[in-house]
Protein backbone atom coordinates (compact mmCIF):
# COMPACT_ATOMS: atom_id res chain seq x y z
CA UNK A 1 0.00 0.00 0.00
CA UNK A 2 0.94 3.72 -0.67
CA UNK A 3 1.95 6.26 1.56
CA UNK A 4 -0.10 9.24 1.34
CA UNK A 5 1.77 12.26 1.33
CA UNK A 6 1.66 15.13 3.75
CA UNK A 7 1.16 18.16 1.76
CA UNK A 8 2.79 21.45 3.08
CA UNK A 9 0.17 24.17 3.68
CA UNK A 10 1.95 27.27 4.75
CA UNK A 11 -0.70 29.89 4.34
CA UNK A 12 -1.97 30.22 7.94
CA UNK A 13 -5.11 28.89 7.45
CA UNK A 14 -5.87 25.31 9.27
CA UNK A 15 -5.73 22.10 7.17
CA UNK A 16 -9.24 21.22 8.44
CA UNK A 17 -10.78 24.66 6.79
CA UNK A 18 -8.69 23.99 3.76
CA UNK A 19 -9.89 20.45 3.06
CA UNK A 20 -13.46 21.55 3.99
CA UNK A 21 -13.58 24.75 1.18
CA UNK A 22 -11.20 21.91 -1.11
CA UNK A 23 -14.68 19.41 -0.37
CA UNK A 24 -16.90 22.02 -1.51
CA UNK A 25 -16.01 23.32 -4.74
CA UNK A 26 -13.99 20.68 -6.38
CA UNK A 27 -17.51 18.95 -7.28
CA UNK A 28 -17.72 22.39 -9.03
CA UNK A 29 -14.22 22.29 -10.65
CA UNK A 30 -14.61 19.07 -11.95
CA UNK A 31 -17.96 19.51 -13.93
CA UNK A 32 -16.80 22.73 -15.19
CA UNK A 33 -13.58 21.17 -16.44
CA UNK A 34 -15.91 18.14 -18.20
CA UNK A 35 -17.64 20.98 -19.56
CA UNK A 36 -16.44 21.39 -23.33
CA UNK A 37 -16.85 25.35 -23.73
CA UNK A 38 -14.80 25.16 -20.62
CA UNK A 39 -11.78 22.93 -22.08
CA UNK A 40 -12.34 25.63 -25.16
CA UNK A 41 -11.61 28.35 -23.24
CA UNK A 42 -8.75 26.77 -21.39
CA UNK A 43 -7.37 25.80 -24.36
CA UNK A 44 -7.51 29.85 -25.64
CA UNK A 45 -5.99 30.72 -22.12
CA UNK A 46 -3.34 28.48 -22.76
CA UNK A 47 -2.38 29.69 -26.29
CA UNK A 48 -2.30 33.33 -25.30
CA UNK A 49 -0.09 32.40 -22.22
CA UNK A 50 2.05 30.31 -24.39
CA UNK A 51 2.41 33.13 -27.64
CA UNK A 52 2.78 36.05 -24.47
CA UNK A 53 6.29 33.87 -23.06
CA UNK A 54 7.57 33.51 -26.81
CA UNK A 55 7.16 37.28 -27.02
CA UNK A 56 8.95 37.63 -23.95
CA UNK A 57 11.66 35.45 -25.07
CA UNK A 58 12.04 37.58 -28.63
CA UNK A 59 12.13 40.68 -26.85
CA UNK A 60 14.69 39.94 -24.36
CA UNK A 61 16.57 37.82 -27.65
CA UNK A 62 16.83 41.18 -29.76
CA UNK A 63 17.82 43.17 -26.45
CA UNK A 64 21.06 41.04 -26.12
């Protein structure tokens, strides 16, 4: 059997209230990620993130 593994939580706030918000909208995250207009627009996020770091990468390029 596999250990489960501790996960750090350094923000302050408990690990019971974390797990208990984490219970209540991953149900939420889940069906919106099934969701195919979501995947769409992730997929749109991802390109723009993606063609914003090559344009970051050309501009610091022509600067050296």
């Amino acid at each position: 059997m596999g250990r489960r593994k501790k996960i750090i939580n350094n923000t302050g706030i408990p690990d019971f209230k974390l797990e208990a918000i984490a219970r209540i909208i991953f149900p939420d995250i889940i069906s919106a990620w099934e969701n195919d207009d979501m995947q769409k627009e992730f997929a749109e996020w991802k390109r723009q993130k993606e063609y914003e770091e090559s344009m970051k990468m050309k501009t610091k390029k022509s600067i050296a």
